[in-house]
Protein backbone atom coordinates (compact mmCIF):
# COMPACT_ATOMS: atom_id res chain seq x y z
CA UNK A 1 -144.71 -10.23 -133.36
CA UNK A 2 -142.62 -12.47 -131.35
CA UNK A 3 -139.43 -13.08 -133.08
CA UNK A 4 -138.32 -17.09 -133.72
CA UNK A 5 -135.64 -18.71 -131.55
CA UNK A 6 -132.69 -19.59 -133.01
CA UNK A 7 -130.97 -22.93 -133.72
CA UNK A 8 -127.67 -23.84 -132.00
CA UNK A 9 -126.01 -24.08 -135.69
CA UNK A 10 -127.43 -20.51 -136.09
CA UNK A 11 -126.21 -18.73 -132.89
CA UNK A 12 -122.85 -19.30 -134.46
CA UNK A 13 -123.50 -16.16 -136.20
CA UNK A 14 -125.14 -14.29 -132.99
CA UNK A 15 -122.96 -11.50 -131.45
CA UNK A 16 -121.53 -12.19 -128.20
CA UNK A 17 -123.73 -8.99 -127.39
CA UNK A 18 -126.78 -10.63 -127.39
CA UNK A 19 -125.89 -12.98 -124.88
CA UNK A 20 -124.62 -10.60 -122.52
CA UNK A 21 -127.74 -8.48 -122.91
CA UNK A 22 -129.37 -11.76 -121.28
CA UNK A 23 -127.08 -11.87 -118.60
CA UNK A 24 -126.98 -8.17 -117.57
CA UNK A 25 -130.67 -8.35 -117.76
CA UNK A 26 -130.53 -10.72 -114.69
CA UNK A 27 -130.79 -9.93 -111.29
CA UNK A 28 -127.15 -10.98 -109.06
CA UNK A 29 -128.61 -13.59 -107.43
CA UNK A 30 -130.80 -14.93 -110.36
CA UNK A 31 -129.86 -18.82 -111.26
CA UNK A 32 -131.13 -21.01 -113.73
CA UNK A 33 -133.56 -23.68 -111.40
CA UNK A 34 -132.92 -26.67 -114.33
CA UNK A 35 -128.93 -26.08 -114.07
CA UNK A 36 -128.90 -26.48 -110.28
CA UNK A 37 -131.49 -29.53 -110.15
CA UNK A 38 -129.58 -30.73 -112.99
CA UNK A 39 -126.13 -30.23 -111.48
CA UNK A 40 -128.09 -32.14 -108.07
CA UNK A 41 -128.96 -34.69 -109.99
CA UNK A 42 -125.55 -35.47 -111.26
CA UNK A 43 -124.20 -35.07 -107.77
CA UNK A 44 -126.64 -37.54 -106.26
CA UNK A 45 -125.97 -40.01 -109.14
CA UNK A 46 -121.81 -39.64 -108.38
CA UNK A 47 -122.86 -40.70 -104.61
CA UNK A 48 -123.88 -43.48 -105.95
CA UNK A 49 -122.45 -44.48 -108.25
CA UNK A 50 -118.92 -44.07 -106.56
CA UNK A 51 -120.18 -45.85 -103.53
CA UNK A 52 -121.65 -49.06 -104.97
CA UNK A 53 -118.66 -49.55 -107.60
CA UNK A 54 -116.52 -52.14 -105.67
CA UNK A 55 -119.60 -54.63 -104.53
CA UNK A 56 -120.38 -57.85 -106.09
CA UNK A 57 -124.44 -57.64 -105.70
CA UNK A 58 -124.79 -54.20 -107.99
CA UNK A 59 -125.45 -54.47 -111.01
CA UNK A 60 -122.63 -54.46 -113.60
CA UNK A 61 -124.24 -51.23 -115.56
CA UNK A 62 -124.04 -48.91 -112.16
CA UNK A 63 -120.71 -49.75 -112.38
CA UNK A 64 -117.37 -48.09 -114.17
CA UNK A 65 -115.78 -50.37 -116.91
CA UNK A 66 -112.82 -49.62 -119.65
CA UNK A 67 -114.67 -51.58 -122.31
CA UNK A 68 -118.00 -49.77 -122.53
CA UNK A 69 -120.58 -47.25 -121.69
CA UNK A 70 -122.45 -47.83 -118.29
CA UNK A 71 -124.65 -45.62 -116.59
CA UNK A 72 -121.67 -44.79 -114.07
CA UNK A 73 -119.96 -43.44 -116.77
CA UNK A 74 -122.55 -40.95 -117.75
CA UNK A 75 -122.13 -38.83 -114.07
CA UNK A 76 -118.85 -37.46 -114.85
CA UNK A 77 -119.27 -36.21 -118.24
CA UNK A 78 -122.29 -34.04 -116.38
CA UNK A 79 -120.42 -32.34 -114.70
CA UNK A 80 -118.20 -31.28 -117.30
CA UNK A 81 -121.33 -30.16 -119.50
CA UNK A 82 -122.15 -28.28 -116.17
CA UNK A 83 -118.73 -26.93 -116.01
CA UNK A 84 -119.00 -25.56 -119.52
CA UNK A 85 -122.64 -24.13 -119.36
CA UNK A 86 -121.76 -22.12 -115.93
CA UNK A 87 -117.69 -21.40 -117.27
CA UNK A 88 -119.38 -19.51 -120.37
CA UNK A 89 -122.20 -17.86 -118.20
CA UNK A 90 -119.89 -16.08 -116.03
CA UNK A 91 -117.31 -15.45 -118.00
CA UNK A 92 -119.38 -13.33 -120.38
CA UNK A 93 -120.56 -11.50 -117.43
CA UNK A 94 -116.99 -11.09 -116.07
CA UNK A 95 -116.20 -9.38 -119.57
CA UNK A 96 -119.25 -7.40 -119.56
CA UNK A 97 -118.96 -6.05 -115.82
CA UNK A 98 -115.27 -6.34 -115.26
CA UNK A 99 -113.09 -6.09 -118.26
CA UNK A 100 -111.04 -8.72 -119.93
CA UNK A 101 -107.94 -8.78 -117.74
CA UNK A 102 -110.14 -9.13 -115.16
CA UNK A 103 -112.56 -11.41 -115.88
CA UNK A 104 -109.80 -14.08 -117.18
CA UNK A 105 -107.37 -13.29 -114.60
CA UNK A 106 -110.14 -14.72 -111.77
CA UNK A 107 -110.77 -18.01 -114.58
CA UNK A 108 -107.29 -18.68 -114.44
CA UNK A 109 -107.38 -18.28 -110.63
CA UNK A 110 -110.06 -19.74 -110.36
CA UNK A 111 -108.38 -22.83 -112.56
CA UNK A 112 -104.87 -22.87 -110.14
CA UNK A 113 -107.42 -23.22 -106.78
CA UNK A 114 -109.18 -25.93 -108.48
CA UNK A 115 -105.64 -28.05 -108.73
CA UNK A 116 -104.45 -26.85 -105.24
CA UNK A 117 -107.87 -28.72 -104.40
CA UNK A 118 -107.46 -31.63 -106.86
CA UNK A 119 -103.97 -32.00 -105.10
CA UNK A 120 -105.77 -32.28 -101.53
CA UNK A 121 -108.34 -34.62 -102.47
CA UNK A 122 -106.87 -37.01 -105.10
CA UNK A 123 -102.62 -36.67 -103.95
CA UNK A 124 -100.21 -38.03 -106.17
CA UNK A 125 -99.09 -41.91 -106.62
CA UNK A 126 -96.27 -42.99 -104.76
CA UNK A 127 -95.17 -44.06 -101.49
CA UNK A 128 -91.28 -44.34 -100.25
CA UNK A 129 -90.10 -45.75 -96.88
CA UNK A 130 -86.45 -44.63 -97.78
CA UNK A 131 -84.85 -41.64 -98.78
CA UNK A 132 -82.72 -44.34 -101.26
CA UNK A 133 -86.03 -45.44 -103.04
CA UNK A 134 -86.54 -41.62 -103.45
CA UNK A 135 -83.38 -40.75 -104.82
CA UNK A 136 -82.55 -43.41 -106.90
CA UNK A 137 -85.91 -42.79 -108.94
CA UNK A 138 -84.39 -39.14 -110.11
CA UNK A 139 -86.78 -36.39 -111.02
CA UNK A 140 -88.18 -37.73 -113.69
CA UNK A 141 -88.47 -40.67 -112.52
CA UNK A 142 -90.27 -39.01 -109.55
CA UNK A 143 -92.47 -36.72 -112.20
CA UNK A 144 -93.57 -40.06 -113.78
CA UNK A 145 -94.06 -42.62 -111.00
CA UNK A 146 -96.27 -39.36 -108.91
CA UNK A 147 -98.52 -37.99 -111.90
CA UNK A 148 -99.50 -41.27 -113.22
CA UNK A 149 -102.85 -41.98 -111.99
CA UNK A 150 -104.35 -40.47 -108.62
CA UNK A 151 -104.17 -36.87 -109.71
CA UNK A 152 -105.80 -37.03 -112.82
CA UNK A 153 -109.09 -37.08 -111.00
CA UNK A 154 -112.66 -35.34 -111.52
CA UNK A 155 -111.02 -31.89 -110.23
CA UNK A 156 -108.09 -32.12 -111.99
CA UNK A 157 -109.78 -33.01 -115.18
CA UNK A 158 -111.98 -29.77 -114.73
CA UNK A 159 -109.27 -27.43 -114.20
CA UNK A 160 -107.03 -28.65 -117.12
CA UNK A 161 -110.24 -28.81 -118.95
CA UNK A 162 -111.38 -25.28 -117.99
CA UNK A 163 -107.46 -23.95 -119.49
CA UNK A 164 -107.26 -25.52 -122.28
CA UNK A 165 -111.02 -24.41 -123.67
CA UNK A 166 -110.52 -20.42 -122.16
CA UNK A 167 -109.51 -19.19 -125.25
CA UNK A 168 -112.23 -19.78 -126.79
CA UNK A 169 -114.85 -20.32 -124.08
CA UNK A 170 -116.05 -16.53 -125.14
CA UNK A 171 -115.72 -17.35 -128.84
CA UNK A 172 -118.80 -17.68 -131.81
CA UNK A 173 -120.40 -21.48 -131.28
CA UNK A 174 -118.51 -22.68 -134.84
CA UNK A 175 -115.10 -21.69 -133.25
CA UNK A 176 -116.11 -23.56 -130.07
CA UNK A 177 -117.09 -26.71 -132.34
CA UNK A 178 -113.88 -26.66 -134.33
CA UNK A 179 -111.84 -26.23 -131.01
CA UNK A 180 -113.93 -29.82 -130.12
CA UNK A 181 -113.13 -31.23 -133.17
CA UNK A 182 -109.40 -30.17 -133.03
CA UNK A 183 -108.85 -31.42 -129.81
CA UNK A 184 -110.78 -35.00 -130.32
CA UNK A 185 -108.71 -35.57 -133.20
CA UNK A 186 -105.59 -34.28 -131.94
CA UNK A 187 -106.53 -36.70 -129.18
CA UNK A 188 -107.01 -39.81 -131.59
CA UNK A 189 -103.83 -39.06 -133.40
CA UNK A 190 -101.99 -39.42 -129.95
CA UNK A 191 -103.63 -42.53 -129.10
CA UNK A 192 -102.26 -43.87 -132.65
CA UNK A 193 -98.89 -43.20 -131.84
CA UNK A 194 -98.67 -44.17 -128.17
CA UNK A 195 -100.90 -42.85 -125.58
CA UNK A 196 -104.06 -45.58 -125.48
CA UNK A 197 -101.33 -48.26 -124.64
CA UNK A 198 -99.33 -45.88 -122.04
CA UNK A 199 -103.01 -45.16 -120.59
CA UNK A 200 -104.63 -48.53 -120.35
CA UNK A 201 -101.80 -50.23 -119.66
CA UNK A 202 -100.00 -47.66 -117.19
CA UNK A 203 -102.80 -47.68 -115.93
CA UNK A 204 -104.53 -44.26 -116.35
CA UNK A 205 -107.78 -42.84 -114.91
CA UNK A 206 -110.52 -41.07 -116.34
CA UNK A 207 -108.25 -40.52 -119.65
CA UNK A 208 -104.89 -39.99 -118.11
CA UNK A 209 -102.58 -36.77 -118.16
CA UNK A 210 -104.23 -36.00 -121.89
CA UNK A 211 -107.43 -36.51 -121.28
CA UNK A 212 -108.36 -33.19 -120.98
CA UNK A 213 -108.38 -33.05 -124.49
CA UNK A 214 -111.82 -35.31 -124.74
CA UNK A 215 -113.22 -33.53 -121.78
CA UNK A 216 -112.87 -30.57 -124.00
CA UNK A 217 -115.84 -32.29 -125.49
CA UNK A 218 -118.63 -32.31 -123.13
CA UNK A 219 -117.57 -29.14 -121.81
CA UNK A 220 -117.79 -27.11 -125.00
CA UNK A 221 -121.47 -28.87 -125.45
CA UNK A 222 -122.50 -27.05 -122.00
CA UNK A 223 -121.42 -24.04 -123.52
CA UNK A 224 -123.46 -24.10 -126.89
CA UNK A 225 -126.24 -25.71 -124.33
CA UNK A 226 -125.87 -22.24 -122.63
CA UNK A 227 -126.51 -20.44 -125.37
CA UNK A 228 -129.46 -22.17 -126.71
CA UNK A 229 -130.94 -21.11 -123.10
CA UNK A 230 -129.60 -17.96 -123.14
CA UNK A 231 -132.40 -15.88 -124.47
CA UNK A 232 -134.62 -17.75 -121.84
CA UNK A 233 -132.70 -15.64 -118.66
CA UNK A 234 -135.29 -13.21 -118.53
CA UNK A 235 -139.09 -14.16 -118.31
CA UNK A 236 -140.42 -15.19 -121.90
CA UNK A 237 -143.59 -17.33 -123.12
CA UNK A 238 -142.99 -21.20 -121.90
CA UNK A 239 -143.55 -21.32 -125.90
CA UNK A 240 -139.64 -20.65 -126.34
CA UNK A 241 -138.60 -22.93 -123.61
CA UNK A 242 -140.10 -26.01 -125.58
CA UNK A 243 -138.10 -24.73 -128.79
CA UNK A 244 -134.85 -24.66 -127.49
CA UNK A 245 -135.92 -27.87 -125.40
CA UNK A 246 -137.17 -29.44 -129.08
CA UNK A 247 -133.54 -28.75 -130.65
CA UNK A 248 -131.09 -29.54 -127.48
CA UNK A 249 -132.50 -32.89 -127.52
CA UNK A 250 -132.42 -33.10 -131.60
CA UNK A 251 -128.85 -32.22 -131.60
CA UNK A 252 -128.37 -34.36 -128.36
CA UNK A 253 -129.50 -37.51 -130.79
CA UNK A 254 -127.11 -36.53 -133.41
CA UNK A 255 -124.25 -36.18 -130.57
CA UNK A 256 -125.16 -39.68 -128.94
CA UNK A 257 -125.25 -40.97 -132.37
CA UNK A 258 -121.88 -39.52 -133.73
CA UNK A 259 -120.12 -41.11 -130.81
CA UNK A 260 -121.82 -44.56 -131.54
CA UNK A 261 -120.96 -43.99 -134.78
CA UNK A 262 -117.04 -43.39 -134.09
CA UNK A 263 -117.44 -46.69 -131.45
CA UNK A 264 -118.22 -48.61 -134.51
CA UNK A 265 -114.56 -47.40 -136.05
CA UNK A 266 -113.23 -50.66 -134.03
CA UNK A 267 -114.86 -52.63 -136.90
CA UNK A 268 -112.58 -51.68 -139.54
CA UNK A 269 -109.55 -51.60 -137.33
CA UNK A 270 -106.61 -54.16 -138.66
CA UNK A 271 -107.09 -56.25 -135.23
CA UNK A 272 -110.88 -56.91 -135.64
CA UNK A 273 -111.04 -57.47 -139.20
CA UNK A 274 -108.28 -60.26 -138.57
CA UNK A 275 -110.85 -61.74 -135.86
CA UNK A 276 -113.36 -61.68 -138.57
CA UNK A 277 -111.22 -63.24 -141.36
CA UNK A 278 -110.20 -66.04 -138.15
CA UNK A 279 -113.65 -66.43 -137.05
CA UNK A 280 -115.70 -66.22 -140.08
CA UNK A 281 -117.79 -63.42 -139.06
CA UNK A 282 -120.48 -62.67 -141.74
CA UNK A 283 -120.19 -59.71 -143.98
CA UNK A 284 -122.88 -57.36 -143.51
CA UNK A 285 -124.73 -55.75 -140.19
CA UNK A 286 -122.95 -57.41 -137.75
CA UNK A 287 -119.45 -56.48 -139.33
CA UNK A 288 -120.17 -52.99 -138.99
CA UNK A 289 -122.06 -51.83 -135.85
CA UNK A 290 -120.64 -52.99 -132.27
CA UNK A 291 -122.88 -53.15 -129.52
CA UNK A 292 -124.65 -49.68 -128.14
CA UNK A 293 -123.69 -48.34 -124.66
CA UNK A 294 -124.80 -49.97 -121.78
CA UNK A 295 -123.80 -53.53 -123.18
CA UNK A 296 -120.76 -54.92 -123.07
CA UNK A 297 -118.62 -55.53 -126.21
CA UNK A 298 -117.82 -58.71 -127.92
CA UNK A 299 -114.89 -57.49 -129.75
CA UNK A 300 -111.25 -56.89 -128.59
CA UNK A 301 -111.26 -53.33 -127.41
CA UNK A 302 -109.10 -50.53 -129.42
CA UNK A 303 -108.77 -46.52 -129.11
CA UNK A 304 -112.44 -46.54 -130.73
CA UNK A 305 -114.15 -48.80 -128.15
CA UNK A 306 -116.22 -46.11 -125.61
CA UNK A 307 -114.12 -46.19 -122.25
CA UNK A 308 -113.61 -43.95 -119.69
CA UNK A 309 -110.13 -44.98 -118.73
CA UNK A 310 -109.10 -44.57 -122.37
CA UNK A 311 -110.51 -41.03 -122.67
CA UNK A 312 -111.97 -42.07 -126.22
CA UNK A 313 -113.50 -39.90 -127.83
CA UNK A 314 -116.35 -42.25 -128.38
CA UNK A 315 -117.19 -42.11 -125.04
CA UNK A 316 -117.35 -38.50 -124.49
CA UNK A 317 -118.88 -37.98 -127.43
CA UNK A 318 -121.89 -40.09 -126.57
CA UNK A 319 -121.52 -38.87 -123.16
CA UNK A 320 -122.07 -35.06 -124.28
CA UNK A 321 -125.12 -36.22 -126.29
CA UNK A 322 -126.58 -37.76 -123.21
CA UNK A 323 -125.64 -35.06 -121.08
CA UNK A 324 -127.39 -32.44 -123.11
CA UNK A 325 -130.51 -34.75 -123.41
CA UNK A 326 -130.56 -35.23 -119.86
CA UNK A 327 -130.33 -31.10 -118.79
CA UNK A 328 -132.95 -30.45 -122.16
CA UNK A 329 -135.52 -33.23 -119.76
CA UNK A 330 -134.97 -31.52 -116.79
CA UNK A 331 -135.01 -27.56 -118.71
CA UNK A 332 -138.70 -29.24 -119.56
CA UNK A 333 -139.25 -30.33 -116.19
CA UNK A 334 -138.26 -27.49 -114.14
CA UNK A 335 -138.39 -24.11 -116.65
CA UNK A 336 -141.92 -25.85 -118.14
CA UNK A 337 -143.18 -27.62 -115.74
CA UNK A 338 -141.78 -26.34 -112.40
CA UNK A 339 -140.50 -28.88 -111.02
CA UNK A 340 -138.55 -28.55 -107.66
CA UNK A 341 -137.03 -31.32 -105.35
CA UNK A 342 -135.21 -30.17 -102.69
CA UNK A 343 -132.28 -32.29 -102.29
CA UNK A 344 -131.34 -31.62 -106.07
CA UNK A 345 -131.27 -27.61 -105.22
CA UNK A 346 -129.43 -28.38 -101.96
CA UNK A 347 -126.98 -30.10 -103.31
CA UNK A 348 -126.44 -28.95 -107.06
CA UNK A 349 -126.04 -25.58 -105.35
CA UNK A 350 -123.43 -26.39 -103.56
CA UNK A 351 -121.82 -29.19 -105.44
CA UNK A 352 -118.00 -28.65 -105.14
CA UNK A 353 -118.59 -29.45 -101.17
CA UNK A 354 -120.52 -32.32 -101.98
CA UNK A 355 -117.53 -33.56 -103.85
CA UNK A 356 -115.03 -33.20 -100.70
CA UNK A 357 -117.78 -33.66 -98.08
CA UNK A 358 -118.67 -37.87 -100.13
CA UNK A 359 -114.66 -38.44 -100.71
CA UNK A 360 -114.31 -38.40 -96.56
CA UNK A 361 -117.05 -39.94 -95.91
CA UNK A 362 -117.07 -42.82 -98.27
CA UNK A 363 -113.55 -43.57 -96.78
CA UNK A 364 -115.57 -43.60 -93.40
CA UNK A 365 -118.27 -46.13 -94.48
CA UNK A 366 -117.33 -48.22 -97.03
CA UNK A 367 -114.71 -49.93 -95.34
CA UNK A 368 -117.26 -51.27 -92.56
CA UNK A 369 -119.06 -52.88 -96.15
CA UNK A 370 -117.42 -56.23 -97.49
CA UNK A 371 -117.06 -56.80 -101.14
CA UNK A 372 -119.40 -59.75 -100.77
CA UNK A 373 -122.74 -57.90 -98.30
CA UNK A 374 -125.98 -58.75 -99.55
CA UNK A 375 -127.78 -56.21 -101.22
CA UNK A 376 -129.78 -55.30 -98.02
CA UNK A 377 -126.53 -54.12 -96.11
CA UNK A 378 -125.59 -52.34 -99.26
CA UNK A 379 -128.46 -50.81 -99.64
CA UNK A 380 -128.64 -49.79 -96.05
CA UNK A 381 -124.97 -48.44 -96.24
CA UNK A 382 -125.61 -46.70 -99.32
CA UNK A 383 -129.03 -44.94 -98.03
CA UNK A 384 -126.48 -44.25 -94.84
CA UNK A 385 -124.05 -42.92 -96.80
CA UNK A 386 -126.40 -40.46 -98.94
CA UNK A 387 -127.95 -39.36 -96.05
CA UNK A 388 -124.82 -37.92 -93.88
CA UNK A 389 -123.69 -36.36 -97.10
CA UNK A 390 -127.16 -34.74 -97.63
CA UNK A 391 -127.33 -33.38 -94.11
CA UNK A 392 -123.97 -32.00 -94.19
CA UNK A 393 -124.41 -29.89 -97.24
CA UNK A 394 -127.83 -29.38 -96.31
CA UNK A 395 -126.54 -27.32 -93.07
CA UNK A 396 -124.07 -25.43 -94.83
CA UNK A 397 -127.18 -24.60 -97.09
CA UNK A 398 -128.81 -23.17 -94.27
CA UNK A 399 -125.76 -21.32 -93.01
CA UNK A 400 -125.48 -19.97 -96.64
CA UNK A 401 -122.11 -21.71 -97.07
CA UNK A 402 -121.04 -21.81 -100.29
CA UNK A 403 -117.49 -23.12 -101.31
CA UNK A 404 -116.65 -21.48 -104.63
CA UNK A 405 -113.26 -20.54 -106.55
């Protein structure tokens, strides 16, 4: 009699033997068809997203804000969930294959070529014409003024990310949830005391030097995603698939809710409930929820407010919910239905490339568009754009060129 699938609350409980049954079970070159077309999705949305930002025709939700939720700010905390899912895959094979020392020794290698790469790509802030400017800043004054913004970057994000979670990466689900929860709140408690001001007003990117700590958040959901799929790695009735499917997008809803929910903390905050007294706001609905994602806000923003600059943990909250729902859609898609589209497995199978190969070319092509085109040029650039990045990763597909840490 076939046995029932678990629930992600219950595989808190599984052994860590289980899972790496599953993965020795697996042929070498086995992967996971919804993780790559996933992972080619994401990379395909960061094209565009990243290229269309700075014009004044597209659409404000396609575009990154610091005051709410837009559909540009649901790429990046993909990848993270990504990051997770394939960070607690291997690494549970490493152990199982390799040993401990071995198996973190190549994560935190792994980690130290990601910022060597992060380095290359994003570079530091700063530029002197003078050895005086130089010197007169001081060390610390040279830390500060070079590690401000630039650096903290998709890559960098990852890496930090991808340390401060591998203690625990290989750890029960309810550790891995309490290490989210720490490092959320230890977050918050920052902000409080002085890091949302030094970050928004600085200004930071993509949560700063700290915001690692929310990253944590989406990254940890790819791992419990993981595990939900994990009995799945070897063949087993599509039955199974739509019961892990059924419960990634139930607890994706409570995620996507929990973040609205902590959005909805700028309410109560001393600032807003001044507004209120000022402005006469009505007690009752409309003094407790803000607006969802995807619209902006009509309150002064705070810590709470969803922003990606910020790091808040309303925002990656929501953003892990969404993430999840959006791999559970394509797990029903692809491990259901079979779905396969070709540029998705070309490039989500070869996405760190696609990250360097769209940074030098979008510095190519996007200075050739004005701020002000019409959408048609846009458009045109953009299709341009997509298209040289596609056919570049696309031939080191063929070649079976791979870049990996």
């Amino acid at each position: 009699m076939e046995q029932p699938l678990p629930s992600l609350s219950a595989l808190a409980e599984a052994p860590a033997a289980r899972v790496k049954t599953a993965i020795a079970d697996r042929t070498g070159s086995a992967r996971l068809v919804s993780l790559d077309q996933f992972r080619g999705y994401t990379v395909l949305g960061m094209f565009f997203v990243n290229f269309v930002g700075g014009f004044a025709v597209i659409q404000d939700v396609f575009k990154h804000h610091v005051t709410y939720f837009s559909y540009a700010d649901s790429i990046m905390p993909q990848f993270f969930f990504a990051v997770g899912f394939a960070y607690r895959l291997t690494l549970l094979r490493r152990l199982e294959t390799v040993g401990a020392r071995a198996a973190y020794g190549h994560a935190v290698r792994r980690n130290l070529g990601l910022l060597l790469v992060a380095f290359m790509i994003h570079h530091l802030d700063g530029r002197y014409e003078r050895w005086a400017d130089l010197r007169d800043l001081g060390f610390w004054g040279f830390m500060t003024t070079s590690f401000q913004r630039e650096f903290f970057q998709t890559l960098t994000h990852i890496a930090l990310a991808s340390f401060w979670i591998m203690p625990v990466v290989a750890a029960s689900a309810r550790i891995r949830i309490a290490f989210a929860c720490l490092s959320g709140g230890l977050f918050v408690v920052l902000s409080q005391l002085f890091y949302y001001d030094w970050v928004m007003h600085r200004p930071g990117i993509d949560g700063g030097p700290l915001g690692f700590l929310t990253w944590t958040i989406p990254m940890i959901v790819g791992t419990l995603a993981y595990d939900a799929v994990a009995p799945m790695l070897t063949p087993v009735p599509q039955r199974r698939w739509r019961i892990a499917i059924g419960r990634m997008l139930a607890w994706s809803a409570i995620l996507m809710l929990l973040g609205y929910g902590l959005a909805c903390l700028n309410r109560v905050t001393s600032p807003n409930a001044a507004l209120s007294a000022e402005t006469g706001t009505p007690a009752g609905m409309t003094s407790v929820f803000v607006e969802p994602p995807f619209v902006p806000p009509s309150l002064p923003v705070n810590l709470w407010t969803m922003s990606q600059r910020a790091g808040s943990i309303s925002s990656f909250t929501f953003g892990a919910g969404l993430s999840l729902a959006v791999f559970a859609l394509f797990a029903l898609a692809c491990e259901v239905g079979g779905l396969r589209l070709g540029i998705f497995t070309t490039l989500g199978s070869n996405a760190l490339a696609a990250y360097i190969i769209h940074e030098l070319l979008m510095h190519a092509i996007k200075p050739l568009t004005p701020h002000d085109s019409p959408m048609a040029y846009v458009l045109a650039a953009v299709a341009l754009f997509v298209a040289l990045c596609y056919l570049f990763i696309r031939h080191l597909e063929k070649h079976k060129l791979f870049l990996k840490l």
